[in-house]
Protein backbone atom coordinates (compact mmCIF):
# COMPACT_ATOMS: atom_id res chain seq x y z
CA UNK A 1 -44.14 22.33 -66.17
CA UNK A 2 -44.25 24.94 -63.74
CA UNK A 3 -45.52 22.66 -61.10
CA UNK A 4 -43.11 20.18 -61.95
CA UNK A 5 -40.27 22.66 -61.16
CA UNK A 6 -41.75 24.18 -57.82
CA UNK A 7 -41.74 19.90 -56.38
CA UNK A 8 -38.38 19.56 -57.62
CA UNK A 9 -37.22 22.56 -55.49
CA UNK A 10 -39.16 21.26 -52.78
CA UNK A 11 -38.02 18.10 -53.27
CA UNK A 12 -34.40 19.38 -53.50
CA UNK A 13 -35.01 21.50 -50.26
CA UNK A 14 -36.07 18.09 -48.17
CA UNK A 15 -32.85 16.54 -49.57
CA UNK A 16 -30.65 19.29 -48.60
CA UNK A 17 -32.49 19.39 -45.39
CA UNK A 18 -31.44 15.78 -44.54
CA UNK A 19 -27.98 16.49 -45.52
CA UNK A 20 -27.52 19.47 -44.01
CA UNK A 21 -28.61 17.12 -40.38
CA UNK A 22 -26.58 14.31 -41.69
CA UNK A 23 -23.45 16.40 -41.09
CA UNK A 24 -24.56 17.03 -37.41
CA UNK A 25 -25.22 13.12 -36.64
CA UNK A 26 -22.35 11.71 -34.21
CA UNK A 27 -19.77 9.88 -36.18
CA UNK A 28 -18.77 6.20 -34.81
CA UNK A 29 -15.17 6.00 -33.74
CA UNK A 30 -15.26 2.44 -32.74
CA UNK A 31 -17.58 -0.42 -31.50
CA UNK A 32 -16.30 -2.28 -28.38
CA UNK A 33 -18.29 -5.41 -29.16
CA UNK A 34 -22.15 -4.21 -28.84
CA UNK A 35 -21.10 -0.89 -27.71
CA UNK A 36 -20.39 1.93 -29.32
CA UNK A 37 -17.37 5.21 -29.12
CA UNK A 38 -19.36 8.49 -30.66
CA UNK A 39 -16.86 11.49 -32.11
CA UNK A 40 -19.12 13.78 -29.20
CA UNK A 41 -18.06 11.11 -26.31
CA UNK A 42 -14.80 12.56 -26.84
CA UNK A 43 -15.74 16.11 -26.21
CA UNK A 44 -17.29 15.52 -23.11
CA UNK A 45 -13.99 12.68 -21.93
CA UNK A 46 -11.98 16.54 -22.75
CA UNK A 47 -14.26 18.50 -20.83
CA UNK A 48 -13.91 15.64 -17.79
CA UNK A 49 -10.19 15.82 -18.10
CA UNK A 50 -10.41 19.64 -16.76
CA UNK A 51 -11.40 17.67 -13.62
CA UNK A 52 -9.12 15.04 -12.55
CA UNK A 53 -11.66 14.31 -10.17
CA UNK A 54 -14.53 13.21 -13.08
CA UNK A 55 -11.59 10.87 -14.80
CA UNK A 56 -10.51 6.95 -13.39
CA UNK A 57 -6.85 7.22 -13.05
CA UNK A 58 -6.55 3.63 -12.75
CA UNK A 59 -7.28 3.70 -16.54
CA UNK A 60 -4.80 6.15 -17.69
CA UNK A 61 -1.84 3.66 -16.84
CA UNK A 62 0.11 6.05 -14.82
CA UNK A 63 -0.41 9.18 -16.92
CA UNK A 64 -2.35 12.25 -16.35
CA UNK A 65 -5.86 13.89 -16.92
CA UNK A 66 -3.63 16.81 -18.57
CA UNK A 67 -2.24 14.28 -21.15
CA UNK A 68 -5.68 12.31 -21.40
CA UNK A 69 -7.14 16.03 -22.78
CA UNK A 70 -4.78 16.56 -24.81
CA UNK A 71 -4.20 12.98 -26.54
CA UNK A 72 -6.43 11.44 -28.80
CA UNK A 73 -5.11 8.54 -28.89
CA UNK A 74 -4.97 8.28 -24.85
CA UNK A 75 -8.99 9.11 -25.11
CA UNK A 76 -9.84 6.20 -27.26
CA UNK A 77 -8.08 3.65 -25.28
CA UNK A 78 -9.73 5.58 -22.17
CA UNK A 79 -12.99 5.29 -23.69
CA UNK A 80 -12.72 1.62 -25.05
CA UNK A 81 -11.74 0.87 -21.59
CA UNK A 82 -14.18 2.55 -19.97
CA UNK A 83 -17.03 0.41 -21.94
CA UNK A 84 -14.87 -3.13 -21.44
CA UNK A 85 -15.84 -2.49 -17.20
CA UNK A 86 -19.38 -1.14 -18.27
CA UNK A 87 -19.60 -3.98 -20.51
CA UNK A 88 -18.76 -6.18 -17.25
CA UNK A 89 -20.82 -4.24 -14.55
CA UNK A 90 -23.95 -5.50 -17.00
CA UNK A 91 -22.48 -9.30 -17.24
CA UNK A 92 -21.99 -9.76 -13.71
CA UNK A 93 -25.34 -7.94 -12.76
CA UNK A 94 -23.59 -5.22 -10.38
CA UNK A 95 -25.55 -2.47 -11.59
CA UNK A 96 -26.69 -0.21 -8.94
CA UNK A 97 -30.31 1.16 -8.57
CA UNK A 98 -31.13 4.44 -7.82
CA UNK A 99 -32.12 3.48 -4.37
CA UNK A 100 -28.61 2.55 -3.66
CA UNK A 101 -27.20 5.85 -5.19
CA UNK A 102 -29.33 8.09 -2.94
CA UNK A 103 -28.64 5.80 -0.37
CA UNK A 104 -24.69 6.39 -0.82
CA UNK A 105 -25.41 9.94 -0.93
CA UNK A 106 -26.62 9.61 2.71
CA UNK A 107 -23.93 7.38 3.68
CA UNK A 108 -21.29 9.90 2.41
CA UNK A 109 -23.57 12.89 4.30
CA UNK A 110 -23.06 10.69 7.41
CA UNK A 111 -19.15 10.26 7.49
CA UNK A 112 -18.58 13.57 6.52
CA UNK A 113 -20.62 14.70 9.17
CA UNK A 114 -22.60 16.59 6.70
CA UNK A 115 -26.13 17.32 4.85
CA UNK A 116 -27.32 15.37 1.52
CA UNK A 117 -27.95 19.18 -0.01
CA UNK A 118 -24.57 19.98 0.89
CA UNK A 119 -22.61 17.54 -0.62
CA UNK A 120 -24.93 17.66 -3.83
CA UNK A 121 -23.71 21.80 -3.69
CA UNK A 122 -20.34 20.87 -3.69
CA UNK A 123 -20.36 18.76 -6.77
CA UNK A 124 -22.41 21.44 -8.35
CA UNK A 125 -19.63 24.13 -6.96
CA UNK A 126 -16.19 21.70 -7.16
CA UNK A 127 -17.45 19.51 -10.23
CA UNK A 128 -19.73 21.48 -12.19
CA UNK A 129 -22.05 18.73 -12.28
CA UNK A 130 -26.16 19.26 -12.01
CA UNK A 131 -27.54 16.87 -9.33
CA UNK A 132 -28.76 13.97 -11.60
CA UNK A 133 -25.70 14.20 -13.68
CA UNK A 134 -23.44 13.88 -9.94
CA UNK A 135 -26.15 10.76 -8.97
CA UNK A 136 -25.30 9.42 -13.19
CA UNK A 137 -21.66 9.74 -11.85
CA UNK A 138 -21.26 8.32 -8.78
CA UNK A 139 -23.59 5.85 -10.13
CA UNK A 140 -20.99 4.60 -12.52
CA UNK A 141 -18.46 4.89 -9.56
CA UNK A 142 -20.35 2.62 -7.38
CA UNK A 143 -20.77 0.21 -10.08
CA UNK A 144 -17.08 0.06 -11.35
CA UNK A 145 -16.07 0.07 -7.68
CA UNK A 146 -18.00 -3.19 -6.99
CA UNK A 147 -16.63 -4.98 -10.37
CA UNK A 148 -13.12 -3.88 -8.82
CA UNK A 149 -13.84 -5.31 -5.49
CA UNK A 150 -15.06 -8.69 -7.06
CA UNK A 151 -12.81 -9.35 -9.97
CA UNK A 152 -9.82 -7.62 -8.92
CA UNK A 153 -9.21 -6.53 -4.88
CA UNK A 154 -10.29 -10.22 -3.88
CA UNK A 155 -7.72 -11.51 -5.35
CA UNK A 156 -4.62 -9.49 -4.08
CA UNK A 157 -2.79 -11.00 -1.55
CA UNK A 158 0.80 -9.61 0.37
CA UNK A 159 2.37 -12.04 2.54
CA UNK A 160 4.42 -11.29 5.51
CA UNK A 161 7.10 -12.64 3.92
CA UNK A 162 6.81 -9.91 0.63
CA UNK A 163 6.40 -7.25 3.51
CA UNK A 164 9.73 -8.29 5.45
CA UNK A 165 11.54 -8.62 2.32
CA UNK A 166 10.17 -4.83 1.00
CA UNK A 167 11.70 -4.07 4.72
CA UNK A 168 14.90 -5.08 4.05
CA UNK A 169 15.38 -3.29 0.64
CA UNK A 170 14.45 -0.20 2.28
CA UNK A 171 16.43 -1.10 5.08
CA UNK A 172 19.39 -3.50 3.91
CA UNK A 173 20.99 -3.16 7.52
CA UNK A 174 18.01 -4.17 9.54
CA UNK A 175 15.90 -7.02 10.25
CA UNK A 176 12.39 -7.77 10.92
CA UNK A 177 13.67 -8.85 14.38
CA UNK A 178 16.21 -8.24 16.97
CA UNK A 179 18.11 -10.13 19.78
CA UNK A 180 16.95 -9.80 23.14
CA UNK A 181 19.42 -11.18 25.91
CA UNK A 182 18.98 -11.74 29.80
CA UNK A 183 22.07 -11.43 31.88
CA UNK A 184 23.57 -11.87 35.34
CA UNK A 185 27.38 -10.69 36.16
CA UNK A 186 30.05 -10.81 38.45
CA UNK A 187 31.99 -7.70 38.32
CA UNK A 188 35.70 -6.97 40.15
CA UNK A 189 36.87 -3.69 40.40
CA UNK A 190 40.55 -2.44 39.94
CA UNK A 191 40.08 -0.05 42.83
CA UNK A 192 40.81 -2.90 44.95
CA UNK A 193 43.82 -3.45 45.12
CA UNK A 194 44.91 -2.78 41.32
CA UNK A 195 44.25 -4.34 38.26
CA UNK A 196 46.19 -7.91 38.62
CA UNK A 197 44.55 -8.44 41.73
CA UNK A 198 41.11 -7.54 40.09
CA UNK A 199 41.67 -10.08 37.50
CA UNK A 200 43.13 -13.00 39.48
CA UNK A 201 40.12 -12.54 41.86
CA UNK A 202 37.92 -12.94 38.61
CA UNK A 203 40.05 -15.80 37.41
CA UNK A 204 39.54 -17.55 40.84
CA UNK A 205 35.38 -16.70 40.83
CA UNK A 206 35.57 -18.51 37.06
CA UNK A 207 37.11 -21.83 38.42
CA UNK A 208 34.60 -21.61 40.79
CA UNK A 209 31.70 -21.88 38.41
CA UNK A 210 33.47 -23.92 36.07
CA UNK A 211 33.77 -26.50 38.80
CA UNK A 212 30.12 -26.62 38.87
CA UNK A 213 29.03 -23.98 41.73
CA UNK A 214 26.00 -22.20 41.01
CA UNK A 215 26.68 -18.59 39.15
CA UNK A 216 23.99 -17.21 41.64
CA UNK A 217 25.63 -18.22 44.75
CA UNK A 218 29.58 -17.42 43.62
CA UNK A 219 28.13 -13.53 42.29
CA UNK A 220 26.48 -13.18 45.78
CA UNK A 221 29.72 -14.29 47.38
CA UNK A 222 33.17 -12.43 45.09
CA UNK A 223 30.53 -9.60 43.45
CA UNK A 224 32.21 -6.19 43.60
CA UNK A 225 29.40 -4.31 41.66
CA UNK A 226 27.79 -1.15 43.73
CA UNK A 227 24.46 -2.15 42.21
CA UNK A 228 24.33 -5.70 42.77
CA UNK A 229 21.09 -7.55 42.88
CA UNK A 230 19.94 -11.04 44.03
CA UNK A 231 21.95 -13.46 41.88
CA UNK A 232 24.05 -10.72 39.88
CA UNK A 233 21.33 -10.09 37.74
CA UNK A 234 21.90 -7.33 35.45
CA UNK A 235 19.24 -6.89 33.06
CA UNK A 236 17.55 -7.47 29.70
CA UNK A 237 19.03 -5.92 26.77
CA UNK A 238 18.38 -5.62 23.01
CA UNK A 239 20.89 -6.48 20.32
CA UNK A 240 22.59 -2.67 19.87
CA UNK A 241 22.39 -2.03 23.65
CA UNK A 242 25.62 -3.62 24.81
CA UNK A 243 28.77 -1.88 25.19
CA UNK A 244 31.10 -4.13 22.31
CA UNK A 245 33.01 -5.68 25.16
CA UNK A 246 29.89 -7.43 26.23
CA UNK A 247 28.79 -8.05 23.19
CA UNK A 248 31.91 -9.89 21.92
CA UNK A 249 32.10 -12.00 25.38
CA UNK A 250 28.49 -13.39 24.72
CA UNK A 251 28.50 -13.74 21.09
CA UNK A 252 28.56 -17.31 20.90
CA UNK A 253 27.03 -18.43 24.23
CA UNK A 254 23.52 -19.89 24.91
CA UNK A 255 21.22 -19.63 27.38
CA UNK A 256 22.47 -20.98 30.66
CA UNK A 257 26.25 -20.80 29.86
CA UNK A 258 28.71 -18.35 31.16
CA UNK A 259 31.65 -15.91 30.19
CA UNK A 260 35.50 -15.90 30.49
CA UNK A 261 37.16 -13.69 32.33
CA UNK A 262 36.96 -10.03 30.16
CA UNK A 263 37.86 -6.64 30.80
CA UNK A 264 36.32 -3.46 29.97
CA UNK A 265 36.75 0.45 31.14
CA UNK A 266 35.07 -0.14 34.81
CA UNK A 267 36.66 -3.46 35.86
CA UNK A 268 37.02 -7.21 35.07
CA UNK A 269 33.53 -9.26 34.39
CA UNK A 270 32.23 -12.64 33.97
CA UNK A 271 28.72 -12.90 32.01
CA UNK A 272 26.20 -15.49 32.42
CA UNK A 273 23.44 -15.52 29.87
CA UNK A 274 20.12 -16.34 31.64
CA UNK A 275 17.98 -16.20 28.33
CA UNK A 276 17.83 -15.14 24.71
CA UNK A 277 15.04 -14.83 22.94
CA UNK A 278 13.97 -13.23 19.88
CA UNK A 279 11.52 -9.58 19.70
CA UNK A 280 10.12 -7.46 16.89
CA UNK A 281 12.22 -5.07 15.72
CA UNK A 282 10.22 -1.95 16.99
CA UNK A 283 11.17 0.08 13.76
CA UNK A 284 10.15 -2.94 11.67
CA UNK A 285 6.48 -3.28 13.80
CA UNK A 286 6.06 0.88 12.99
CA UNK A 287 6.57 0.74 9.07
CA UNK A 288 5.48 -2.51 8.21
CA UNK A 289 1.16 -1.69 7.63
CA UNK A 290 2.30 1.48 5.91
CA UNK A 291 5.01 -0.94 3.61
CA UNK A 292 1.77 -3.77 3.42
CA UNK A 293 -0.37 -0.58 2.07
CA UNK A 294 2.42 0.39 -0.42
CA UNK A 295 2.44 -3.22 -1.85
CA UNK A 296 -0.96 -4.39 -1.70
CA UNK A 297 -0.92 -0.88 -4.17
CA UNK A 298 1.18 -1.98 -6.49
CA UNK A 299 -0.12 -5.43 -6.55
CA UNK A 300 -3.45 -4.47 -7.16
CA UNK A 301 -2.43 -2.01 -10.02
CA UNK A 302 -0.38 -4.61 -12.05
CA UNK A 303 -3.49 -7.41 -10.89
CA UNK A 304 -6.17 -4.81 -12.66
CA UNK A 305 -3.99 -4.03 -16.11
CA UNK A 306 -3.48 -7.65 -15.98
CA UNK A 307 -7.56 -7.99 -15.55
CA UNK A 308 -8.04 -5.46 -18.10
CA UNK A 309 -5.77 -6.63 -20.89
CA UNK A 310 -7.23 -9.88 -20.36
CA UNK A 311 -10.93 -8.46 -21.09
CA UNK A 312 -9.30 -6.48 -24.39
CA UNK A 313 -7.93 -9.62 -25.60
CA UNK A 314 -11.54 -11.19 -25.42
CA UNK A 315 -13.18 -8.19 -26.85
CA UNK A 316 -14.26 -8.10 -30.31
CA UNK A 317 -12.89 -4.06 -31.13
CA UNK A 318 -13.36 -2.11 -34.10
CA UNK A 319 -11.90 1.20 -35.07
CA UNK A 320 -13.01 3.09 -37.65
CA UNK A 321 -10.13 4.41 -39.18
CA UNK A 322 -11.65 7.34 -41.26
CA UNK A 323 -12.27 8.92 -38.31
């Protein structure tokens, strides 16, 4: 009897002992088809969190690590998304071998002009990571990176079209391109003689031309301008350059044709517009890669939650809700 007694305690004492484990075992919080969510992957997402550096931001859909640590909710979508692009890395065979990690390592050693120890000290130092958990790490990176690149970068695509259009929202009174004109001129001064004389000397040069003589040859003959050159040629301007006097007399003239009679604060003038052509808006041709980068941004971002809700929708996932 007494025997009996002393194997039931020790019998007891096993049974507690597996109990007593069975409290310690990691509970499953949910099973993202064959993978699983443990209640201890969520301690170590929180201890990530602390660095924003350890966590993808392109999986917290705009929010921060400081919200990821503190929202449970936020960490299980983090962490079922986290094994969807795992879950991927394996299906499209982009898993990267060691080799290729240490060769990274050396790669990043070489652009930042730096030593493989040194940049495995700094993750130590700025991540708190040992150096195989820093190789696990960027690892994953490398992996994730390369699903990115093939399911989701390849297939963003800005036009010129989206970028001159961004332009002109930031910029609703300018255009991707701007008015260049060539002219020539005949100019007669008031200071001869006054201002009706001026003007009926003008009016006289303009019947000239209009009776077919060249412009060339009547500017080289009735020109009154100080800085004439051959033909009365007077320059190349941009649209914005022209005083509006010579803007208005021009405004509806094309290549070849010439002026009326028009006055402005020097004298009296007669415009003939050698050429017109169109040039890049130098303001435009500064911001556009920087507006191209901005939208090729926000492309990808809505192309990858598009990606991503795609792959949840095809997912088999399974909460536990006791948890």
């Amino acid at each position: 009897m007494r025997i009996m007694k002393i194997k039931n305690l020790i019998i007891f004492a096993s049974l507690f002992g597996v109990l007593a484990r069975a409290e310690i075992v990691d509970k499953v919080v949910a099973v993202v088809n064959n993978e699983i969510i443990l209640q201890s992957d969520y301690a170590r997402l929180e201890k990530k969190a602390a660095k924003p550096a350890l966590i993808e931001e392109i999986l917290l859909s705009g929010r921060s690590p400081l919200e990821l640590k503190k929202d449970k909710k936020m960490q299980t979508e983090y962490l079922i998304n986290e094994r969807l692009m795992d879950a991927e890395v394996k299906k499209s065979n982009l898993t990267a071998s060691n080799e290729k990690v240490e060769q990274e390592i050396k790669n990043m050693a070489q652009r930042y002009k730096t030593t493989k120890e040194e940049i495995l000290t700094a993750a130590k130092n700025d991540m708190n990571l040992t150096t195989e958990e820093y190789k696990k790490f960027l690892k994953t990176q490398m992996e994730r990176q390369a699903l990115i690149e093939q399911d989701v970068t390849s297939k963003v695509r800005v036009s010129d079209e989206e970028v001159f259009e961004e332009y002109k929202k930031r910029n609703p009174k300018m255009s991707s391109s701007i008015g260049e004109v060539t002219l020539a001129q005949i100019f007669f001064n008031p200071k001869k003689g006054g201002e009706d004389k001026a003007k009926s000397r003008a009016q006289a040069a303009l019947v000239k031309i209009q009776a077919g003589e060249k412009f060339e040859t009547v500017a080289e003959q009735t020109s009154e301008d100080s800085n004439f050159t051959a033909g009365g040629l007077l320059g190349s301007f941009k649209t914005g350059e022209l005083n509006p006097e010579f803007e208005t007399a021009i405004a509806n003239l094309k290549a070849g044709q010439s002026s009326q009679v028009f006055e402005s604060k020097r004298g009296f003038h007669i415009l003939k517009v050698l050429d017109v052509k169109t040039v890049a808006d130098p303001q435009f041709e500064k911001d556009k890669e920087k507006i191209r980068s901005s939208l090729m941004e926000r492309a990808f971002e809505k192309q990858f939650h598009s990606w991503l809700k795609k792959k949840r929708e095809e997912a088999t996932i399974t909460l536990n809700e006791k948890t």
